[in-house]
N, C-alpha and C. Protein backbone atom coordinates (compact mmCIF):
# COMPACT_ATOMS: atom_id res chain seq x y z
N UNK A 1 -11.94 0.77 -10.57
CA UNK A 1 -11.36 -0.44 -11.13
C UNK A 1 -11.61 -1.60 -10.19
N UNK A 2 -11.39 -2.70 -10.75
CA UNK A 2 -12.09 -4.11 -10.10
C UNK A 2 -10.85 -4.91 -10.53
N UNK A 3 -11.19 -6.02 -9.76
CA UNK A 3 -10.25 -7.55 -10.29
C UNK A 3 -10.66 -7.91 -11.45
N UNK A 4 -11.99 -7.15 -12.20
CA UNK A 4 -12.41 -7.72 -13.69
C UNK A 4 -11.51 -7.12 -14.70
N UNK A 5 -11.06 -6.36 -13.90
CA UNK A 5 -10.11 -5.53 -14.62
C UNK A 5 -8.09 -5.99 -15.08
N UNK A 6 -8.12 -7.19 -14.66
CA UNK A 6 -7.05 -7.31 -14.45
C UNK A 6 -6.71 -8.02 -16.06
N UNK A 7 -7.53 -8.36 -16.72
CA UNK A 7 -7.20 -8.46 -17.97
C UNK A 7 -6.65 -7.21 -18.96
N UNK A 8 -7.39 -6.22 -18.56
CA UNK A 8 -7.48 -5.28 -19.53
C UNK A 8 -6.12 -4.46 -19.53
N UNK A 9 -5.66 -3.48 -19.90
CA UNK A 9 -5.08 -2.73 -20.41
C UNK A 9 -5.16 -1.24 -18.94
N UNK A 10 -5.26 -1.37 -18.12
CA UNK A 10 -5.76 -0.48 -17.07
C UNK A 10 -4.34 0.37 -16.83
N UNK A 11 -3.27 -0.16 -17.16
CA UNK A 11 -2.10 0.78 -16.99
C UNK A 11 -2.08 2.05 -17.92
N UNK A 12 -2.26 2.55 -18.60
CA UNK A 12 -3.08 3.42 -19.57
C UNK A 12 -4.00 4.39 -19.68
N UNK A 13 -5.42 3.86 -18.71
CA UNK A 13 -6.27 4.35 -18.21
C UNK A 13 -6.33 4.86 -16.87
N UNK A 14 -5.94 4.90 -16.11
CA UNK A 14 -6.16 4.87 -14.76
C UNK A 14 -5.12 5.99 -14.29
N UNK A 15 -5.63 6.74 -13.84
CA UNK A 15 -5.07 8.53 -12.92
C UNK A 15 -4.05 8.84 -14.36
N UNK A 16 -4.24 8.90 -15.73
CA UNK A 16 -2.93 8.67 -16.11
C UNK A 16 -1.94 10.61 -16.11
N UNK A 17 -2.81 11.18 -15.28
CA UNK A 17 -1.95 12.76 -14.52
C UNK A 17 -1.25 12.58 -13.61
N UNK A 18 -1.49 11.18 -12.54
CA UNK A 18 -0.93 11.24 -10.96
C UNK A 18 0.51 10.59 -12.16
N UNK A 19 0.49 9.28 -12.94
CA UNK A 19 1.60 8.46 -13.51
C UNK A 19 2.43 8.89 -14.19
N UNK A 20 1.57 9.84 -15.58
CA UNK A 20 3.01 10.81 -16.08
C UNK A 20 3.62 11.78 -15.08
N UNK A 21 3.19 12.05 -14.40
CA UNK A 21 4.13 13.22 -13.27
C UNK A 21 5.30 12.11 -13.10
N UNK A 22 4.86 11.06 -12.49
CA UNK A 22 5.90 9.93 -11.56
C UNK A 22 6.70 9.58 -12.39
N UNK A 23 6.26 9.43 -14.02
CA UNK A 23 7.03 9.05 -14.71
C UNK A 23 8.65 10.43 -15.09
N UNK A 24 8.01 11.49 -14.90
CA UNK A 24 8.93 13.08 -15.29
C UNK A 24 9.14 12.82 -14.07
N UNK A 25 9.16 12.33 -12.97
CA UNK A 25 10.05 12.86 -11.72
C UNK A 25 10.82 12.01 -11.44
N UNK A 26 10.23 10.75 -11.43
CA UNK A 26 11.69 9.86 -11.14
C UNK A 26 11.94 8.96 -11.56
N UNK A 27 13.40 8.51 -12.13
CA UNK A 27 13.44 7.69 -13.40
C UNK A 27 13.35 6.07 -12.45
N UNK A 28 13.78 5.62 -13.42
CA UNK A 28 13.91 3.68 -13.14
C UNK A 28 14.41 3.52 -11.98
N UNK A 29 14.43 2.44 -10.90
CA UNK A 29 15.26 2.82 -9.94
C UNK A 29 15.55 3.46 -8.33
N UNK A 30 14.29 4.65 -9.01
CA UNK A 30 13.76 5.42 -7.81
C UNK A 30 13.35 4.71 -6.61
N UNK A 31 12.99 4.65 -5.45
CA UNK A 31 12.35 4.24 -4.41
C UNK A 31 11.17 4.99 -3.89
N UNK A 32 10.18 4.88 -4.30
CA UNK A 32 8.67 5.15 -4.25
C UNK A 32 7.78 4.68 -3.24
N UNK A 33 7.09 5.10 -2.04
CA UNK A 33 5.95 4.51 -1.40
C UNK A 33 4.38 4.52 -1.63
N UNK A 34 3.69 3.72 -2.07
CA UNK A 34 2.43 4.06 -2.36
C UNK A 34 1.95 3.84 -0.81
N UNK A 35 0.98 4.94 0.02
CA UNK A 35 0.34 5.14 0.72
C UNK A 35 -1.34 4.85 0.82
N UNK A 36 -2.04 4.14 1.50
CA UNK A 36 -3.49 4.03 0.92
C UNK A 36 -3.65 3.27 -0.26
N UNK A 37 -3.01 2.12 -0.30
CA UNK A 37 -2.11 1.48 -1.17
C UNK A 37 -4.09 0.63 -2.26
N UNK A 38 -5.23 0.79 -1.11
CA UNK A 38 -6.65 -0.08 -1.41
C UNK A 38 -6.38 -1.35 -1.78
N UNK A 39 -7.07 -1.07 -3.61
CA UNK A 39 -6.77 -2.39 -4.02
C UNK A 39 -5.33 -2.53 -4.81
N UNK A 40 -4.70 -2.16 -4.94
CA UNK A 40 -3.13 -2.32 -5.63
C UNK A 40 -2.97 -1.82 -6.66
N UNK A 41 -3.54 -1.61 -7.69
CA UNK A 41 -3.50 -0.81 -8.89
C UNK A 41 -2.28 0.46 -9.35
N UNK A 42 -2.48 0.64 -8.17
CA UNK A 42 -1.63 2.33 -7.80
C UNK A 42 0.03 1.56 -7.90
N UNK A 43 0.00 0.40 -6.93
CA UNK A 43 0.94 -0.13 -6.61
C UNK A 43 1.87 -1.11 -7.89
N UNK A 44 1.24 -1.45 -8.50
CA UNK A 44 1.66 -2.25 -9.82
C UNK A 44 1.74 -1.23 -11.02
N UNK A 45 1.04 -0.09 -11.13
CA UNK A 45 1.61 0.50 -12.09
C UNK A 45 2.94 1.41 -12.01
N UNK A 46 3.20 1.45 -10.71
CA UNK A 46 4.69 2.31 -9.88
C UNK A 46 5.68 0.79 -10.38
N UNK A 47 5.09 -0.23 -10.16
CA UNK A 47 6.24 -0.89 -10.08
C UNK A 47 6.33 -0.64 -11.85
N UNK A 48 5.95 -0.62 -12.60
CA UNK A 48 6.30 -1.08 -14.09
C UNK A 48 7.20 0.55 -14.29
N UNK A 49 6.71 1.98 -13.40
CA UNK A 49 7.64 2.93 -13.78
C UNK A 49 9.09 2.68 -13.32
N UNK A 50 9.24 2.53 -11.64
CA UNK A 50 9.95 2.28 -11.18
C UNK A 50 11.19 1.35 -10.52
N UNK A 51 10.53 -0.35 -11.25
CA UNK A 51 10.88 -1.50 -10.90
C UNK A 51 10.10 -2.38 -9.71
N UNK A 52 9.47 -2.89 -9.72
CA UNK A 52 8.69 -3.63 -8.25
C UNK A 52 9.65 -3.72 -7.06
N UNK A 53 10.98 -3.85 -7.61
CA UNK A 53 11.92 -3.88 -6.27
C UNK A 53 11.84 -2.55 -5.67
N UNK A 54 11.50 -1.43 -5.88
CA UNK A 54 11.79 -0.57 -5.37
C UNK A 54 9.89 0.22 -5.45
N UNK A 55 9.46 -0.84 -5.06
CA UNK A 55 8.10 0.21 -4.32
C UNK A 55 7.75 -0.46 -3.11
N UNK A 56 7.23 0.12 -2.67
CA UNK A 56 6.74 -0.03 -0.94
C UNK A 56 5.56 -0.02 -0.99
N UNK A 57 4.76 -0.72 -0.25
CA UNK A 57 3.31 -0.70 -0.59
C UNK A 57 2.93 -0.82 0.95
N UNK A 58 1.88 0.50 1.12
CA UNK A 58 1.19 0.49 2.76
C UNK A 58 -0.40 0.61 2.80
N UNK A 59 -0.90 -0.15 3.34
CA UNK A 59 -2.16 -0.65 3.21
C UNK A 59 -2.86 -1.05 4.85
N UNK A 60 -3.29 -0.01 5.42
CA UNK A 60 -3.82 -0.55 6.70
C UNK A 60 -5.04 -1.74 6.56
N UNK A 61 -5.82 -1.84 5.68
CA UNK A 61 -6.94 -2.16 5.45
C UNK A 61 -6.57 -3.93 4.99
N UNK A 62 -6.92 -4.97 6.13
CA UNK A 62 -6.27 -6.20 5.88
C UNK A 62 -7.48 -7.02 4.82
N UNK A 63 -8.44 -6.70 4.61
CA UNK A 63 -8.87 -7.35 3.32
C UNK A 63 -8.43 -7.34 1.90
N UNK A 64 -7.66 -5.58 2.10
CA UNK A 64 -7.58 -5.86 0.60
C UNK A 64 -6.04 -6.20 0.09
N UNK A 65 -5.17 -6.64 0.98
CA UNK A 65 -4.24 -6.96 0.66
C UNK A 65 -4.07 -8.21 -0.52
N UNK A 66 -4.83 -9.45 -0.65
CA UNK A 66 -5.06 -10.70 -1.31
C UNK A 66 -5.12 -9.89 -2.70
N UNK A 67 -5.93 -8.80 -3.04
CA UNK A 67 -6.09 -8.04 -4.05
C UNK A 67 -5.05 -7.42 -4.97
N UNK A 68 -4.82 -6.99 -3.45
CA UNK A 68 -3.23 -6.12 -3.79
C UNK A 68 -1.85 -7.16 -4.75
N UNK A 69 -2.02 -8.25 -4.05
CA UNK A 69 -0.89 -9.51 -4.20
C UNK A 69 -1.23 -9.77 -5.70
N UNK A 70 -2.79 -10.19 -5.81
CA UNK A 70 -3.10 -10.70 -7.07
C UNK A 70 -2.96 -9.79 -7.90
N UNK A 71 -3.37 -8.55 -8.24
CA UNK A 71 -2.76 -7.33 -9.47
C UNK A 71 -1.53 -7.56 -9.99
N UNK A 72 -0.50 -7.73 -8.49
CA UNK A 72 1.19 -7.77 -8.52
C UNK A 72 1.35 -8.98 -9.20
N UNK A 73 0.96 -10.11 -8.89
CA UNK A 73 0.96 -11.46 -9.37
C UNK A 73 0.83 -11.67 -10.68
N UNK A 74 -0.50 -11.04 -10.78
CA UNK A 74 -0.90 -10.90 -12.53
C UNK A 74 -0.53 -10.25 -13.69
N UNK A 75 0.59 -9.28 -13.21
CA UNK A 75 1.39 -8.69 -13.97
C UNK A 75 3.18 -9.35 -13.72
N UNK A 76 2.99 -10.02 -13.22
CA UNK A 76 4.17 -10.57 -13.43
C UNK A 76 5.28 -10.21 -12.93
N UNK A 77 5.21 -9.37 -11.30
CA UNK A 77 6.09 -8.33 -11.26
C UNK A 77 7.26 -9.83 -10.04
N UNK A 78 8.66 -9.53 -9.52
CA UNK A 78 8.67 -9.53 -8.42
C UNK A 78 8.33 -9.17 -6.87
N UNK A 79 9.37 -9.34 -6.46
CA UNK A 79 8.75 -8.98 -4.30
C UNK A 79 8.96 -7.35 -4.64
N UNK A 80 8.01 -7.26 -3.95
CA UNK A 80 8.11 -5.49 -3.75
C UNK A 80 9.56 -5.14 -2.64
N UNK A 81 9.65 -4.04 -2.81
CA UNK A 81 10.63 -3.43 -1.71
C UNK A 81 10.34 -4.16 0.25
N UNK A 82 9.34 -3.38 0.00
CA UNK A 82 8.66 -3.87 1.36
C UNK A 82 7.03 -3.25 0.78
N UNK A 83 6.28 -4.17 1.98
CA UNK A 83 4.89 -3.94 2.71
C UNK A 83 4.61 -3.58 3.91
N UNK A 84 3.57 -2.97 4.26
CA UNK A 84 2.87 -2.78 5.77
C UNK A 84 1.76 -2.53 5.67
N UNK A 85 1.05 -3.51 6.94
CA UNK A 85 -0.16 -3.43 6.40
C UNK A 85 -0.80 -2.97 7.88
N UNK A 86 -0.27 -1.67 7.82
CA UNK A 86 -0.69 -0.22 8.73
C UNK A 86 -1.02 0.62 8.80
N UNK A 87 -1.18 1.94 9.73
CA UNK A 87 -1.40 2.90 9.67
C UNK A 87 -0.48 3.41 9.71
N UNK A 88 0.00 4.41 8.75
CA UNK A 88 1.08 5.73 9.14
C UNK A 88 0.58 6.78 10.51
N UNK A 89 1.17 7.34 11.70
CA UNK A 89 0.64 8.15 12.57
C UNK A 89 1.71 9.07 12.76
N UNK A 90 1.44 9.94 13.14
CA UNK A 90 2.47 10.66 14.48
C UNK A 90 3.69 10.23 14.90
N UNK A 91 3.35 8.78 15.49
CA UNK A 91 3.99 8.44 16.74
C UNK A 91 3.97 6.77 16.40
N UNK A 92 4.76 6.24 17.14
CA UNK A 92 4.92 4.63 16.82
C UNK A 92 3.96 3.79 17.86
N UNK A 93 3.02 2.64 17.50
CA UNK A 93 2.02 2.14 18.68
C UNK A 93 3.54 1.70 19.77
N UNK A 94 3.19 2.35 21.05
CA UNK A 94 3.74 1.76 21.75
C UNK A 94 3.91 0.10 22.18
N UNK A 95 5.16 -0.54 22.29
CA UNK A 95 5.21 -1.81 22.63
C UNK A 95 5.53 -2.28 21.14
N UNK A 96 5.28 -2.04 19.94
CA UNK A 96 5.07 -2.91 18.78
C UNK A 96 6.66 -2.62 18.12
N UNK A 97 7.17 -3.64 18.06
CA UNK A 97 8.87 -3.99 17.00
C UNK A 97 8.27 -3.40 15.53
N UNK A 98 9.01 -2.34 15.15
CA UNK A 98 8.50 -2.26 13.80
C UNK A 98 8.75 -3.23 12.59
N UNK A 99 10.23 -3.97 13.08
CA UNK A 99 10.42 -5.02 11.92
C UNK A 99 9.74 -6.45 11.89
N UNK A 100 8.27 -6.17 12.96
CA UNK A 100 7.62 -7.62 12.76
C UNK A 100 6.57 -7.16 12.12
N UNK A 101 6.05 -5.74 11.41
CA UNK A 101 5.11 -5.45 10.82
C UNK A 101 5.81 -4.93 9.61
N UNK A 102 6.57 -4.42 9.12
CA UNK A 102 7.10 -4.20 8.07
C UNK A 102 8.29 -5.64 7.42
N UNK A 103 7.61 -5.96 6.11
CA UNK A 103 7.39 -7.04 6.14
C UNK A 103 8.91 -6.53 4.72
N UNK A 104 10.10 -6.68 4.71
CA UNK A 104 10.74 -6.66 3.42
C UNK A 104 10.65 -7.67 2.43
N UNK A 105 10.65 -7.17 1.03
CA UNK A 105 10.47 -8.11 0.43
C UNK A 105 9.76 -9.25 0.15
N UNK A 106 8.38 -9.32 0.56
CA UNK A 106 7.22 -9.82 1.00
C UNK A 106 6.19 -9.14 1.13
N UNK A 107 5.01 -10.37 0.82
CA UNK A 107 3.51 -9.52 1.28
C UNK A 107 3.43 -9.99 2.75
N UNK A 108 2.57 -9.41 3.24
CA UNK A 108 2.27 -9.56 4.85
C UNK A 108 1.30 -11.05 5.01
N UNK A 109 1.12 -11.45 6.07
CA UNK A 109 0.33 -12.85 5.95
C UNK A 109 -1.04 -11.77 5.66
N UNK A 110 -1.48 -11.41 5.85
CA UNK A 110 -2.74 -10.32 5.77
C UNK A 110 -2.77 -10.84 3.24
N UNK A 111 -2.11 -11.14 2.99
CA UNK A 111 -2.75 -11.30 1.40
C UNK A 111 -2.84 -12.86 1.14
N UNK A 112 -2.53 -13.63 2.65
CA UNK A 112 -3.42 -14.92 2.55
C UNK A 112 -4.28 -15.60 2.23
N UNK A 113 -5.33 -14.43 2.64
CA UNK A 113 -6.99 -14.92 2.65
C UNK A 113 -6.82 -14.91 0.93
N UNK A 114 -8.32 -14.88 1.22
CA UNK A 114 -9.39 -15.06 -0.29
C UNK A 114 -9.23 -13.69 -0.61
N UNK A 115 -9.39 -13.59 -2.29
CA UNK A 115 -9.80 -12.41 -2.37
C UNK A 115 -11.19 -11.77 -2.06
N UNK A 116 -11.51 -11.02 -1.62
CA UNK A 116 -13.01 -10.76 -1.13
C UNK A 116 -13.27 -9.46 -2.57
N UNK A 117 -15.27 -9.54 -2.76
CA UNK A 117 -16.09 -8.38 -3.68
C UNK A 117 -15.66 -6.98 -3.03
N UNK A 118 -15.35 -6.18 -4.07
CA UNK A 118 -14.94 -4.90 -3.94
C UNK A 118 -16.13 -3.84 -2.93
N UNK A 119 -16.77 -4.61 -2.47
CA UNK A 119 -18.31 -4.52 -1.91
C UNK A 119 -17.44 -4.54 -0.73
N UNK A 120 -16.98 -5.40 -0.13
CA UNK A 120 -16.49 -5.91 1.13
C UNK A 120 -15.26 -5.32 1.51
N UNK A 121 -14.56 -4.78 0.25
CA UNK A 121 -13.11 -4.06 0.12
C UNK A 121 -13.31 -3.23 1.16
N UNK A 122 -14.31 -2.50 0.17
CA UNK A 122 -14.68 -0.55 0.78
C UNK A 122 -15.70 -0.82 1.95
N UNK A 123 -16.45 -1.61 2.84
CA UNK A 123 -16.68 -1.90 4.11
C UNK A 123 -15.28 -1.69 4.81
N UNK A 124 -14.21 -1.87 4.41
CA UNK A 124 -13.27 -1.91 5.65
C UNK A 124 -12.39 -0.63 5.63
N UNK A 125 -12.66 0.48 4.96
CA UNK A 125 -12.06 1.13 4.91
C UNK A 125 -12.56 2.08 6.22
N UNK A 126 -11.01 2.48 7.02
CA UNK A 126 -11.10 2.92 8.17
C UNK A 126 -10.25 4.04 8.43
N UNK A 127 -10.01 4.93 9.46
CA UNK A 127 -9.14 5.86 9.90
C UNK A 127 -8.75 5.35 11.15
N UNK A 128 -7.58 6.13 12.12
CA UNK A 128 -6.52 5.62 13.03
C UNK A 128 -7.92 6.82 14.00
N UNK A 129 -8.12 7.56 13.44
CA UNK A 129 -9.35 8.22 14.14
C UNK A 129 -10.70 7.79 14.73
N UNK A 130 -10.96 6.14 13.75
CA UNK A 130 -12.12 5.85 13.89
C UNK A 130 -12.38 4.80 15.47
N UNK A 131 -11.27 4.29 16.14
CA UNK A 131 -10.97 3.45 17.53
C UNK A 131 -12.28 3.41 18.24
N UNK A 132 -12.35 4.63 18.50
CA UNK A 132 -13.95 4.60 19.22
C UNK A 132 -14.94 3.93 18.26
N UNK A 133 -15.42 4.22 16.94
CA UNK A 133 -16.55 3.87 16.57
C UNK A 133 -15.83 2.25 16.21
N UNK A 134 -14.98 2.17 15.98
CA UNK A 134 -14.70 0.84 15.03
C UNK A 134 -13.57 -0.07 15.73
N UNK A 135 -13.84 -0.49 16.66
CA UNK A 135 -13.06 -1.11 17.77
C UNK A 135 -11.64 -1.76 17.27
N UNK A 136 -11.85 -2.48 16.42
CA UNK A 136 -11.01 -3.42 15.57
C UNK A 136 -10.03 -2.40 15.09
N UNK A 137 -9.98 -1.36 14.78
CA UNK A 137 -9.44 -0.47 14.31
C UNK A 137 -7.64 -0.61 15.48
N UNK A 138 -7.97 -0.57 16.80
CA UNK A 138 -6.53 -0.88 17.37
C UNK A 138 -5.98 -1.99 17.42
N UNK A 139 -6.53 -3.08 16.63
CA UNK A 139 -5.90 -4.28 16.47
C UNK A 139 -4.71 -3.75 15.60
N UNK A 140 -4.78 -3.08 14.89
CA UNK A 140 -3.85 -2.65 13.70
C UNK A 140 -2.78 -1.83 13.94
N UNK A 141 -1.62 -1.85 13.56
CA UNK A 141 -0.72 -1.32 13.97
C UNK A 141 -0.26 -0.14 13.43
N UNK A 142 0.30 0.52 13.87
CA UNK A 142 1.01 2.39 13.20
C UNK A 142 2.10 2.74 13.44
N UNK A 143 2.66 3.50 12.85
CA UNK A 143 4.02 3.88 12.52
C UNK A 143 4.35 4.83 12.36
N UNK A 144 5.18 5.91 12.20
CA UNK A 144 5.67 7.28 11.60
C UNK A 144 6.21 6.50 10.35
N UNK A 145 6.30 7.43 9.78
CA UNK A 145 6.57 7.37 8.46
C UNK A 145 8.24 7.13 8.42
N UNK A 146 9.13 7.80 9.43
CA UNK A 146 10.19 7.69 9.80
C UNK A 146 11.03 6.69 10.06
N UNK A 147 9.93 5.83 11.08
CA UNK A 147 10.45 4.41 11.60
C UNK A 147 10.04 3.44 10.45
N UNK A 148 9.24 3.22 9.58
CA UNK A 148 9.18 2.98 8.14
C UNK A 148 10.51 2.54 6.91
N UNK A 149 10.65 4.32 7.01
CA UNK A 149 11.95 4.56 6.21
C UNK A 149 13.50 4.06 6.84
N UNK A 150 13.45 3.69 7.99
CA UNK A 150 14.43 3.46 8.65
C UNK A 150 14.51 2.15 8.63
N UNK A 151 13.96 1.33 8.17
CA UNK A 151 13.71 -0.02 7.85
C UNK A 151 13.92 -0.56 6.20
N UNK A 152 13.54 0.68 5.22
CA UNK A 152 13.28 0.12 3.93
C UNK A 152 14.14 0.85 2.96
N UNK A 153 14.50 2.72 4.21
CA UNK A 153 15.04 3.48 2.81
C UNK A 153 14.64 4.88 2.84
N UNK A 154 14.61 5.47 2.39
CA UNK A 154 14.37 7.29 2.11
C UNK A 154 13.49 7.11 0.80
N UNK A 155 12.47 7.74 0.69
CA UNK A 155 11.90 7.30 -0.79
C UNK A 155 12.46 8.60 -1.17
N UNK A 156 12.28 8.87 -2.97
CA UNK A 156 12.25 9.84 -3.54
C UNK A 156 10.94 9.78 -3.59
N UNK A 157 9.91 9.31 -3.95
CA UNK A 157 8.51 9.93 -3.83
C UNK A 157 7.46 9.29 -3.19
N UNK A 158 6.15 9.86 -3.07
CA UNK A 158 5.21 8.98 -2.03
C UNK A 158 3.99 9.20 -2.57
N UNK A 159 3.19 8.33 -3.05
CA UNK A 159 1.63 8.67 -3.86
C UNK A 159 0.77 8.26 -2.66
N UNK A 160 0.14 9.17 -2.18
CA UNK A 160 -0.82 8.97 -1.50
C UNK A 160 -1.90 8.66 -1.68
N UNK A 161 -2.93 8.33 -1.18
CA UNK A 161 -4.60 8.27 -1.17
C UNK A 161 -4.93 7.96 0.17
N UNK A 162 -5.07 8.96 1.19
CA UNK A 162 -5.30 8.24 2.23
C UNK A 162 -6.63 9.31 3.10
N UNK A 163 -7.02 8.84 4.25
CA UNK A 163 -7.81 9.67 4.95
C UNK A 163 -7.12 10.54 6.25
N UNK A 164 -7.86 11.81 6.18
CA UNK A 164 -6.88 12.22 7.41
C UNK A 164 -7.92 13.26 8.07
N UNK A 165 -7.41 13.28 9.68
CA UNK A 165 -8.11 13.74 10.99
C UNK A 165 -7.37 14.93 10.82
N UNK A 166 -8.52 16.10 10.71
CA UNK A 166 -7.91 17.36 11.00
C UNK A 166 -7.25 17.73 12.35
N UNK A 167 -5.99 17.80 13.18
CA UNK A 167 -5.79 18.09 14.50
C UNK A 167 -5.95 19.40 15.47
């Protein structure tokens, strides 16, 4: 799916096995995190199951946040629960306040920019693994999932899409 897409009818089409599950598991209300959040899609159709107030949207990847905003925008939703536009890890980056990266009720300045070609999206897609090859990669900040929830909430569920380092 693309931003060409934002006319169409894509709530319907799109994973619709991952959405009816979400829809049989947790009603209106629920508190949901989308993980690997890309371009937002994932994230705007949780909000129409669940209410936009109550999804969380985590997105290490700072291009595609503008994307993310505009889907949300274009459907008309309110502020999400919270954002972060991080890595989930292990362990918390040392030195970093988690409540200056977890952003409540707000997008992060990271959905400022322009929206950038879905070309440029998937160039930035990275792992907390990749530091060595992709330097920029520790500009970005990480979290447990814990110190997260301790900020926004306990979810009842969490849709993932993300990459992960076998340990």
């Amino acid at each position: 799916m693309s931003m060409g897409d934002l006319g169409s009818d894509i709530r319907t089409r799109y994973e619709p096995n991952v959405f009816n599950s979400v829809r049989k598991l947790l009603p209106p209300g629920s508190l949901i995190f989308d993980v690997g959040a890309y371009d937002g899609i994932t994230s705007d159709i949780l909000a129409t199951i669940v209410g936009p107030e109550n999804v969380v949207i985590v997105e290490p990847g700072e291009m595609d946040w503008a994307t993310i905003r505009a889907y949300w925008n274009a459907h008309g939703h309110g502020a999400p629960r919270a954002t972060y536009a991080g890595f989930l890890n292990d362990s918390d980056r040392p030195g970093l306040d988690p409540r200056s990266v977890v952003h409540v009720g707000k997008f992060p300045p990271e959905a400022d920019q322009s929206i950038v070609a879905q070309a440029e999206e998937g160039l930035n897609f990275r792992l907390l693994s990749d530091r060595e090859k992709y330097p920029e990669v520790m500009a970005r900040p990480w979290l447990k999932l814990d110190t997260v929830t301790s900020i926004v909430g306990s979810p009842a569920g969490v849709v993932m899409d993300v990459g992960v380092l076998n340990c």
